[in-house]
Protein backbone atom coordinates (compact mmCIF):
# COMPACT_ATOMS: atom_id res chain seq x y z
CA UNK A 1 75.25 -49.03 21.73
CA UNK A 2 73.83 -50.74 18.17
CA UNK A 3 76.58 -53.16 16.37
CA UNK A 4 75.68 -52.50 13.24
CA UNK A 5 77.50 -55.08 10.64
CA UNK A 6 77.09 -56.24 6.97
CA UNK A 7 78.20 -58.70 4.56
CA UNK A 8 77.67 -59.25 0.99
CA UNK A 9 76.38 -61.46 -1.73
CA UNK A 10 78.47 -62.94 -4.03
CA UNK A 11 78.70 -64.40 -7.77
CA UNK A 12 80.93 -67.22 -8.59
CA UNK A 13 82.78 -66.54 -11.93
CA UNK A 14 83.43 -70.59 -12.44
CA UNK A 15 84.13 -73.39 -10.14
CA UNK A 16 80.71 -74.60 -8.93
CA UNK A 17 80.17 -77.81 -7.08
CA UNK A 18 84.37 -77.53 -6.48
CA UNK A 19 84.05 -76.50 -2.87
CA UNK A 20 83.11 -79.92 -1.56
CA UNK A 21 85.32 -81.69 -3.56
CA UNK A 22 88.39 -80.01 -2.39
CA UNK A 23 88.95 -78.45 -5.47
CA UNK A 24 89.06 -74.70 -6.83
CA UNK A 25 86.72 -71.63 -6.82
CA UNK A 26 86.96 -67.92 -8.42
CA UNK A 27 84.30 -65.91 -6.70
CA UNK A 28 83.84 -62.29 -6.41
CA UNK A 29 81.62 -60.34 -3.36
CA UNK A 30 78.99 -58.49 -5.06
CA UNK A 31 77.84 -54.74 -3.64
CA UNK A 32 74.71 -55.77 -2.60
CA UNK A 33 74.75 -56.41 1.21
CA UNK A 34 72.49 -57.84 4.23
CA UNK A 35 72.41 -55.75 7.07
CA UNK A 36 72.22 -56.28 10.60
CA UNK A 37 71.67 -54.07 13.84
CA UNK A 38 72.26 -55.53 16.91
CA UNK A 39 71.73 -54.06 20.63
CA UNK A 40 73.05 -56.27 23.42
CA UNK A 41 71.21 -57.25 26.19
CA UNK A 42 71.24 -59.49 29.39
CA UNK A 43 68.67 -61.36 28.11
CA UNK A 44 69.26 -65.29 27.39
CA UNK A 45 67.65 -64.90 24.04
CA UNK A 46 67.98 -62.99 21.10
CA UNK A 47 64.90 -61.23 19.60
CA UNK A 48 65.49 -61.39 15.72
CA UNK A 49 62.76 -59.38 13.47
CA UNK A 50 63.52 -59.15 9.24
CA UNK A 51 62.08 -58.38 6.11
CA UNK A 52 61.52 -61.45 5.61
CA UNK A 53 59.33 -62.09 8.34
CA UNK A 54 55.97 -60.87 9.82
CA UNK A 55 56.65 -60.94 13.57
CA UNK A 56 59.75 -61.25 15.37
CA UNK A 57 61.60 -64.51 16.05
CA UNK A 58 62.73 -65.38 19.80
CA UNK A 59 65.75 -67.40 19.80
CA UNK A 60 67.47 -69.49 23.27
CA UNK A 61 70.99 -68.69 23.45
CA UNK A 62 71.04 -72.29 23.99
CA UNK A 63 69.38 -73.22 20.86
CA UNK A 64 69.86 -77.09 19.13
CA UNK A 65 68.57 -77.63 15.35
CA UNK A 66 65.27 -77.93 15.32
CA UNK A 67 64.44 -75.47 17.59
CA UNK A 68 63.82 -72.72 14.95
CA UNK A 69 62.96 -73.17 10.99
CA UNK A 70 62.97 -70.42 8.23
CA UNK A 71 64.62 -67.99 7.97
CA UNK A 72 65.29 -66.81 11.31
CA UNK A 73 67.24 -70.72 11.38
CA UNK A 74 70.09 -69.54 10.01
CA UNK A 75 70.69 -66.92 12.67
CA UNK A 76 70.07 -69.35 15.11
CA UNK A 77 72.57 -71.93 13.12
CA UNK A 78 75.05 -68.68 13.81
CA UNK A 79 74.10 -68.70 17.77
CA UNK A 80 74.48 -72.38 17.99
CA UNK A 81 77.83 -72.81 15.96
CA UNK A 82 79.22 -69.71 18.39
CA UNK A 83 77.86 -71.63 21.22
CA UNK A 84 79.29 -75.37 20.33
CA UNK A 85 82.90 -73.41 19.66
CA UNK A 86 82.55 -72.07 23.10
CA UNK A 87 81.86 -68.41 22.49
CA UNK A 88 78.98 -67.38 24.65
CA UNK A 89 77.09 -64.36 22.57
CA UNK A 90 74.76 -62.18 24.51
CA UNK A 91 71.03 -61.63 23.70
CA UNK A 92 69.38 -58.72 22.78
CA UNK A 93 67.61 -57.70 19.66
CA UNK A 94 68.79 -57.95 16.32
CA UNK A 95 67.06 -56.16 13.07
CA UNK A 96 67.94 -57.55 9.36
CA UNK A 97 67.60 -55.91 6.01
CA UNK A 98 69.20 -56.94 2.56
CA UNK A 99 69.37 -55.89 -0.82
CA UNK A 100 70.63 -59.72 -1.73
CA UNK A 101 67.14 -61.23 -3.89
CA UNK A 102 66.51 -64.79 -1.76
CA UNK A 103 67.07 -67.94 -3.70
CA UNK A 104 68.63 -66.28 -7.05
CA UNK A 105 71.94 -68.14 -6.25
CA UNK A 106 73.72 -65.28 -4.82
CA UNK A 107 74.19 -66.80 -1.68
CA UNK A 108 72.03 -64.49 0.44
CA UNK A 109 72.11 -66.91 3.15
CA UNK A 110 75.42 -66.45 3.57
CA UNK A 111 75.28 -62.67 3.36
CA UNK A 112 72.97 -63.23 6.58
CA UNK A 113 75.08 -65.90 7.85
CA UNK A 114 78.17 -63.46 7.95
CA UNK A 115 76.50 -60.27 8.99
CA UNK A 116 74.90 -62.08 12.02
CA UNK A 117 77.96 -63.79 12.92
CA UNK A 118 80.25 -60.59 12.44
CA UNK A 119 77.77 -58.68 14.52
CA UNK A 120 77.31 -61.35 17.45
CA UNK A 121 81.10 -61.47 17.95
CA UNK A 122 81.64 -58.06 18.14
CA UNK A 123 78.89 -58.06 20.95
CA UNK A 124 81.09 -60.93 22.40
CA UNK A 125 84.11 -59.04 22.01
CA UNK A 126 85.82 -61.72 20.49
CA UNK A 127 88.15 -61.12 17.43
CA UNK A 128 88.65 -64.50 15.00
CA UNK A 129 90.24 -64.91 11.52
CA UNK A 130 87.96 -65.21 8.40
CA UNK A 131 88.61 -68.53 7.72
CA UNK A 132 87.44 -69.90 11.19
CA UNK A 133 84.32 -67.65 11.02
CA UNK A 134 83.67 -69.06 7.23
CA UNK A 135 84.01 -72.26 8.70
CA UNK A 136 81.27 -71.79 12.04
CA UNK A 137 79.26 -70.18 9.59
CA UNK A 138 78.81 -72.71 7.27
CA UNK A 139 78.45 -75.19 10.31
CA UNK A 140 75.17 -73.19 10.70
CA UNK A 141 74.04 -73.43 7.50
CA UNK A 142 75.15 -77.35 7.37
CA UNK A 143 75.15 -78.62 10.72
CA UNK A 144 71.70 -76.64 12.21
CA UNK A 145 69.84 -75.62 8.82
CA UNK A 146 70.32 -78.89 6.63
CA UNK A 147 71.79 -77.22 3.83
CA UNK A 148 75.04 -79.34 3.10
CA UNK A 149 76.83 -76.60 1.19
CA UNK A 150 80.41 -76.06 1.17
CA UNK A 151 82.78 -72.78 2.14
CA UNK A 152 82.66 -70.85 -1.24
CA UNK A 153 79.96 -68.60 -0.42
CA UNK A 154 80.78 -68.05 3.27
CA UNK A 155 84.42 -67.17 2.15
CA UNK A 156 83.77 -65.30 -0.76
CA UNK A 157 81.37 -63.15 1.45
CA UNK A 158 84.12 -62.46 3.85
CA UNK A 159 87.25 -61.93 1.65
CA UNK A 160 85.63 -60.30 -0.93
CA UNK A 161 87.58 -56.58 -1.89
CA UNK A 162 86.62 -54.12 -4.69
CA UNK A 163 88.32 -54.77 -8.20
CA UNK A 164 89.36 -58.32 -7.05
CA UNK A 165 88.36 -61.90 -7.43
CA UNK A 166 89.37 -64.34 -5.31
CA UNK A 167 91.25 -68.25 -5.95
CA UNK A 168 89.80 -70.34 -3.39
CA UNK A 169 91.67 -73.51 -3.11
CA UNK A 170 89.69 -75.80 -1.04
CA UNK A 171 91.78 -78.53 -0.08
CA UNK A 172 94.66 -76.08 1.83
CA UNK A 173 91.60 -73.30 2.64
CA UNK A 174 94.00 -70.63 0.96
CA UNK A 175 92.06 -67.26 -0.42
CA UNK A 176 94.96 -65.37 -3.16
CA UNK A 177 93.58 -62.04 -4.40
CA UNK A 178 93.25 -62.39 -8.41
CA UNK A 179 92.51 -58.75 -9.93
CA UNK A 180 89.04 -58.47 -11.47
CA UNK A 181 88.11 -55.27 -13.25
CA UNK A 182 86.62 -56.29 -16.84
CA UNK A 183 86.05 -52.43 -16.97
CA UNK A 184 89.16 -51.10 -17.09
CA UNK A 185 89.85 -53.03 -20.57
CA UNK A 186 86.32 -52.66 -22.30
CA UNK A 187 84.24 -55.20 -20.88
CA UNK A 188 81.31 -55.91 -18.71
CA UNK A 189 80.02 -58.00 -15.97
CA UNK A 190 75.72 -58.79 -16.74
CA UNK A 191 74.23 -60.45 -14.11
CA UNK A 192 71.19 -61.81 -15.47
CA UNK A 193 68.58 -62.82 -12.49
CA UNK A 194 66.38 -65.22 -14.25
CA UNK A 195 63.44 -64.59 -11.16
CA UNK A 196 63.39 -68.83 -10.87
CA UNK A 197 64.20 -69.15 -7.37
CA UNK A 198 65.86 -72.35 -5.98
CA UNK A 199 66.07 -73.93 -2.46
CA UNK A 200 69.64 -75.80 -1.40
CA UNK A 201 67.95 -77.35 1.69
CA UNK A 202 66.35 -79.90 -1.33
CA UNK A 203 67.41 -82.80 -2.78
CA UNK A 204 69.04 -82.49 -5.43
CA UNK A 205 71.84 -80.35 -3.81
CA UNK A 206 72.87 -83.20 -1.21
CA UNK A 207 72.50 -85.79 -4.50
CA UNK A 208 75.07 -84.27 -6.47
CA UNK A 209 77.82 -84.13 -3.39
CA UNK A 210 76.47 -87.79 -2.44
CA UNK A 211 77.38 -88.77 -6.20
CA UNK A 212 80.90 -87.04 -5.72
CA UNK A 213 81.38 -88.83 -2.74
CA UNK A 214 80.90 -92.26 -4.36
CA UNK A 215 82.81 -91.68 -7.01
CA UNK A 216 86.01 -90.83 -4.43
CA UNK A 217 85.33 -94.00 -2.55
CA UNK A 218 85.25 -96.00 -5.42
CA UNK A 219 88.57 -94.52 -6.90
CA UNK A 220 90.11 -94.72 -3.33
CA UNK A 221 90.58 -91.47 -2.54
CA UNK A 222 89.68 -88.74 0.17
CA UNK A 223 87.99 -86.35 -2.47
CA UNK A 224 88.16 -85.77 -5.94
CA UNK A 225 90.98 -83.53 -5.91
CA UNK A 226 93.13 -86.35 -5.46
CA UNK A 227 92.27 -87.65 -8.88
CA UNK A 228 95.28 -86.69 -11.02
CA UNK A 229 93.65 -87.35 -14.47
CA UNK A 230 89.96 -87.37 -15.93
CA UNK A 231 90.90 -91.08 -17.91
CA UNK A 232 91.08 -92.59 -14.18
CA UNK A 233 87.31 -92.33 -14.06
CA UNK A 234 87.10 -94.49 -16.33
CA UNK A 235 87.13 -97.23 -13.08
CA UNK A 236 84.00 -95.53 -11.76
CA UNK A 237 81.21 -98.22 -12.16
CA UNK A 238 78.21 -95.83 -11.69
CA UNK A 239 78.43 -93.52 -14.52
CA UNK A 240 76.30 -90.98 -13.24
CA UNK A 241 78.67 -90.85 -10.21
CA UNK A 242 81.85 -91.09 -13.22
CA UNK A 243 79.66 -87.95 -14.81
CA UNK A 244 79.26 -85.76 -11.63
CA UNK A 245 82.95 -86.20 -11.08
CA UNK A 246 84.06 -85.57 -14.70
CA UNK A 247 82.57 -82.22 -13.99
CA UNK A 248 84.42 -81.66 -11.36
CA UNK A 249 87.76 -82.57 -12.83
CA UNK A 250 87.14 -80.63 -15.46
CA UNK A 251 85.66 -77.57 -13.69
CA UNK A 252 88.91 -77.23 -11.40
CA UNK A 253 90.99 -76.80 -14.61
CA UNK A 254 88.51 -74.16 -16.08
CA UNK A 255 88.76 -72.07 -13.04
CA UNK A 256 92.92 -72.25 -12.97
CA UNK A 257 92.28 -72.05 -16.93
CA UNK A 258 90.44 -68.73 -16.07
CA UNK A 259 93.07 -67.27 -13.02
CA UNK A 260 95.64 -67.13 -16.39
CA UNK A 261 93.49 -65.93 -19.02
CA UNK A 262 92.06 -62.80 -16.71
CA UNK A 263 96.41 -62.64 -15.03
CA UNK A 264 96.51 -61.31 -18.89
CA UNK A 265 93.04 -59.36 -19.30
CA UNK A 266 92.26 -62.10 -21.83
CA UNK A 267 88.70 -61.53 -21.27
CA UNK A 268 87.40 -63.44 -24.27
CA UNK A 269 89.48 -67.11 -23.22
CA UNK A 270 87.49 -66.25 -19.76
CA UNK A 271 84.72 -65.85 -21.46
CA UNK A 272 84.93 -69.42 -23.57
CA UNK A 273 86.16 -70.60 -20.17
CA UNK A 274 82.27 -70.23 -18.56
CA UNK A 275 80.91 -71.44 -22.00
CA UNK A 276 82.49 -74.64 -21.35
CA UNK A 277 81.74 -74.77 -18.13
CA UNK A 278 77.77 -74.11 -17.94
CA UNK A 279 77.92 -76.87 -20.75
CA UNK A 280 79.68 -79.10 -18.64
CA UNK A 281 76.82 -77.83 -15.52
CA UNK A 282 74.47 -78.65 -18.12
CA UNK A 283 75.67 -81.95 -19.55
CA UNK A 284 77.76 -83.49 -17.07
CA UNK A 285 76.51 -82.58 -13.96
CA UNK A 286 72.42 -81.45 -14.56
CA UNK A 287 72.62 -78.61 -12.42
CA UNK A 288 70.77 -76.11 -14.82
CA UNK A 289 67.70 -75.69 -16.67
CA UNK A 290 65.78 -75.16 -19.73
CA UNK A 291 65.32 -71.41 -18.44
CA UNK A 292 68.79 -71.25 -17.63
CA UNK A 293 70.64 -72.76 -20.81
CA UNK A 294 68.22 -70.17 -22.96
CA UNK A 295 69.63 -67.50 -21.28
CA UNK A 296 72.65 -68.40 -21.46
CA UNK A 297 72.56 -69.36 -25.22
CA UNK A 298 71.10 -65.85 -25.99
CA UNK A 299 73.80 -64.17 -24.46
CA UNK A 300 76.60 -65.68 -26.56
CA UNK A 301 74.39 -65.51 -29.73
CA UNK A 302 73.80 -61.92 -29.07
CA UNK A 303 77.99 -60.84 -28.93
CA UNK A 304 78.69 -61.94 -24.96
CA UNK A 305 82.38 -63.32 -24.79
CA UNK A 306 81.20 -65.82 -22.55
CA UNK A 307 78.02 -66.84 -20.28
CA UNK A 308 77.22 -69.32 -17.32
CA UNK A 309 75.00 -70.16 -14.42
CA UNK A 310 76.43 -69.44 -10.98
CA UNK A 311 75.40 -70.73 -7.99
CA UNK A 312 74.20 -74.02 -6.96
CA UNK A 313 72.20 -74.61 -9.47
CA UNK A 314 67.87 -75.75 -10.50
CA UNK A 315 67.43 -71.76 -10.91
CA UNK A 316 69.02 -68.19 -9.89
CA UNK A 317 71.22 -65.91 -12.03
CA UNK A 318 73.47 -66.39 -15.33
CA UNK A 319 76.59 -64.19 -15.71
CA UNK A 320 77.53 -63.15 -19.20
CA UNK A 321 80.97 -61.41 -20.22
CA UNK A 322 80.27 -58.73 -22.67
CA UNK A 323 82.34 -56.03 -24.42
CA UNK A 324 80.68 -53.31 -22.81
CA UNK A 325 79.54 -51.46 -25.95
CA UNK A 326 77.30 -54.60 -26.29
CA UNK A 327 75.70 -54.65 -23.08
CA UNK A 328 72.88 -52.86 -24.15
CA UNK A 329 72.04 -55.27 -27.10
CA UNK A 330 72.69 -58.57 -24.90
CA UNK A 331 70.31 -57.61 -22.48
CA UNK A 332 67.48 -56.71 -25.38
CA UNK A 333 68.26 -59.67 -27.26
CA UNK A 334 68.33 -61.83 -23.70
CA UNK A 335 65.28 -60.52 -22.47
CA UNK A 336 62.94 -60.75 -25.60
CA UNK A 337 64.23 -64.60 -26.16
CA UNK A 338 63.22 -65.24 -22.53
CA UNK A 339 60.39 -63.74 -23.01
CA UNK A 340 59.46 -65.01 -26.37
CA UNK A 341 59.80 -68.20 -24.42
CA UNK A 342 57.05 -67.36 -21.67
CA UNK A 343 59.56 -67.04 -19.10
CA UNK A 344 59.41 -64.21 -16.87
CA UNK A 345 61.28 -61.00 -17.89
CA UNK A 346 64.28 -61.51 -16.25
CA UNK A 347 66.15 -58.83 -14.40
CA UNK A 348 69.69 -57.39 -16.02
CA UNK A 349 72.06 -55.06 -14.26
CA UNK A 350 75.73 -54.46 -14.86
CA UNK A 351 77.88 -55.57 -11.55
CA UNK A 352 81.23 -55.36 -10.45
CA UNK A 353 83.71 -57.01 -7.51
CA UNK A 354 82.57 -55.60 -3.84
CA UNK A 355 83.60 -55.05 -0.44
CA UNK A 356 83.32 -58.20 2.43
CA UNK A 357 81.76 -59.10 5.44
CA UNK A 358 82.39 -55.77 7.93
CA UNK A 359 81.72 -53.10 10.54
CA UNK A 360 78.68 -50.84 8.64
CA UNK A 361 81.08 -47.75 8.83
CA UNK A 362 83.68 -50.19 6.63
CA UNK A 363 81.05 -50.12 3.88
C-alpha cells in the first residue's frame, strides 16, 4: 500500500539567525507543501525519483555522508539520521513533488526533509514526537548534507496549524501556539519572492553562526541567550563578532516584542517590529541584499505596516504587512521599483498560516 505524506514550507515572521543561538523564533507553516509517495519494499535500498531530478536516485539503507549529493542527499540525510537513532526503515520506492520554489528561503528542504521522514516512519511503523523528528531531521540536513542550520524550519514545518503562528523558544525546545490571522482585522500577509535564489550549504551561512559562537566564548557563556543585556557586548573584542551578536540580542526582543503586539491584533507595532528587524539583518548582521532592502523599502513607502526578509538570508522572499485594501497598490508599486531597478519581476501572492508535516489525507 503507498504512504503517501506531506509537509509544508514555512515563512518566519521575525527571529532569524535566533535558532542557533538559543534564542526565539515566530514562524508560521505556509500552504504550499512537498509531497511524497512511498511503497515499501524488501529491498536494502530506496529508489528516490523527483522533480527535481532527471533519473532516479538509488540510495543504501546503510548510507554515510558522502555517499549521495543533491538533492536526493537530503533524503538520504533522513535514511541515515533514522538509521544512526536505530530505526531501521525499509526500501522501496519513493516519488517527490512540491509546490515549495527551491532556494527562495522558504525552507523547502525542510518541507522534503519532513515529508520523507514522516513517510519512512510510517513504513517503519514507528510513532515519535515532533520535536525528536525536528531534531533527526535537521541532523540530516546538518550532520549528512553540510548545511549547519538550526531547528526553526524543521519545527515550524511540523507544528505548523491554520490561523496560528508559533513561539519557538530554542533554548527549552518549547513550540506555544500564538494566533495569526491578519485577516480577520483588515490586514494582509504579501509574500514577495524576489526569484534570487540562495544556497545555505555556502559560506556565509556557517560564518555568521561561527561569529555567534565567538562572541559566546568570549563573553563566557554557552550561547547568546545567556547574555542578559546588549551593553555586555561591549567586552566583545571582534566587533564584527560584537555586531552579529547585537543582532541577535536584539532580534530575540523583536520577536517577544511581536508575540504582544499581534496577543492584541496590533498589526501596525508588528509591522514596525520587522522594519527594525530587516534593518538590523541589514546593518548588523549583512544577511540581505541590495535586491532585498529595495523591496523591502518599496513596500513601506508604498502603505505596508511593516516589511522584512525571511529566511536565511543572500536572497529568497520579503514579507510585507499590509492593510489589505492596499495590497493591490504595494505589489504595483513593489514590482515596478524592482523592476525599474533591472531586477527580475518578482513574484507577489497573498499567504496565510498552514497546516504541518502529515498523513496526505490530513491535508
Amino acid at each position: 500500500m503507498t504512504i503517501r505524506y506531506s509537509a509544508p514550507g514555512r515563512i518566519n515572521l521575525i527571529g532569524e539567525h535566533t535558532d542557533y543561538n538559543a534564542g526565539f523564533a515566530l514562524p508560521i507553516a505556509l500552504p504550499q507543501r512537498t509531497f511524497v509517495d512511498f511503497d515499501p519494499g524488501p529491498s536494502g535500498e530506496l529508489e528516490v525519483s523527483s522533480v527535481l531530478g532527471d533519473a532516479p536516485v538509488r540510495i543504501c539503507l546503510d548510507t554515510v555522508p558522502g555517499d549521495v549529493t543533491g538533492w536526493a542527499a537530503y533524503v538520504a540525510g533522513v535514511v541515515w539520521a533514522l538509521r544512526r537513532a536505530g530505526i531501521a526503515t525499509p526500501g522501496g520506492t519513493m516519488t517527490i513533488t512540491s509546490e515549495v520554489a527551491i532556494g527562495s528561503g522558504l525552507s523547502s528542504s525542510a518541507a522534503l526533509e519532513c515529508a520523507v521522514l514522516g513517510a519512512l516512519l510510517t513504513g517503519a511503523g514507528v510513532d515519535l514526537d515532533r520535536v525528536e523528528q525536528a531534531r533527526l531531521a535537521q541532523q540530516a540536513e546538518s550532520e549528512y548534507v553540510g548545511a549547519p542550520t538550526g531547528l526553526l524550519d524543521q519545527l515550524a514545518s511540523l507544528f505548523g496549524a491554520p490561523g496560528q503562528a508559533m513561539l519557538i523558544d530554542f533554548r527549552d525546545l518549547t513550540v506555544a501556539p500564538v494566533r495569526f490571522d491578519p485577516e480577520a482585522v483588515g490586514a494582509a500577509l504579501l509574500l514577495i519572492d524576489s526569484r534570487a535564489r540562495h544556497a545555505h550549504a555556502g559560506g556565509e551561512y556557517a560564518a555568521r553562526r561561527a561569529s555567534c559562537e565567538r562572541a559566546a566564548a568570549e563573553l563566557g557563556v554557552a550561547s547568546l541567550r545567556e547574555v542578559s543585556a546588549v551593553a555586555k557586548l561591549d567586552a566583545v573584542e571582534d566587533p564584527v563578532a560584537a555586531r552579529r551578536a547585537h543582532h541577535v540580542l536584539t532580534e530575540n526582543q523583536r520577536v517577544l516584542d511581536c508575540v504582544a503586539a499581534m496577543a492584541s491584533s496590533d498589526f501596525a507595532a508588528a509591522g514596525e517590529l520587522w522594519t527594525a528587524s530587516h534593518a538590523s539583518m541589514r546593518d548588523d548582521f549583512e544577511i540581505t541584499t541590495p535586491h532585498l532592502d529595495l523591496i523591502a523599502a518599496a513596500a513601506v513607502r508604498a502603505g505596508a505596516l511593516g516589511a522584512r526578509m525571511t529566511g536565511g538570508g543572500f536572497g529568497g522572499c520579503v514579507i510585507a504587512l499590509v492593510p489589505a485594501e492596499r495590497a493591490g497598490v504595494v505589489s504595483a508599486v513593489v514590482s515596478r521599483a524592482v523592476r525599474d531597478a533591472g531586477y527580475p519581476e518578482p513574484v507577489i501572492t497573498r499567504t496565510h498560516a498552514g497546516r504541518g508535516a502529515g498523513p496526505l489525507t490530513a491535508v
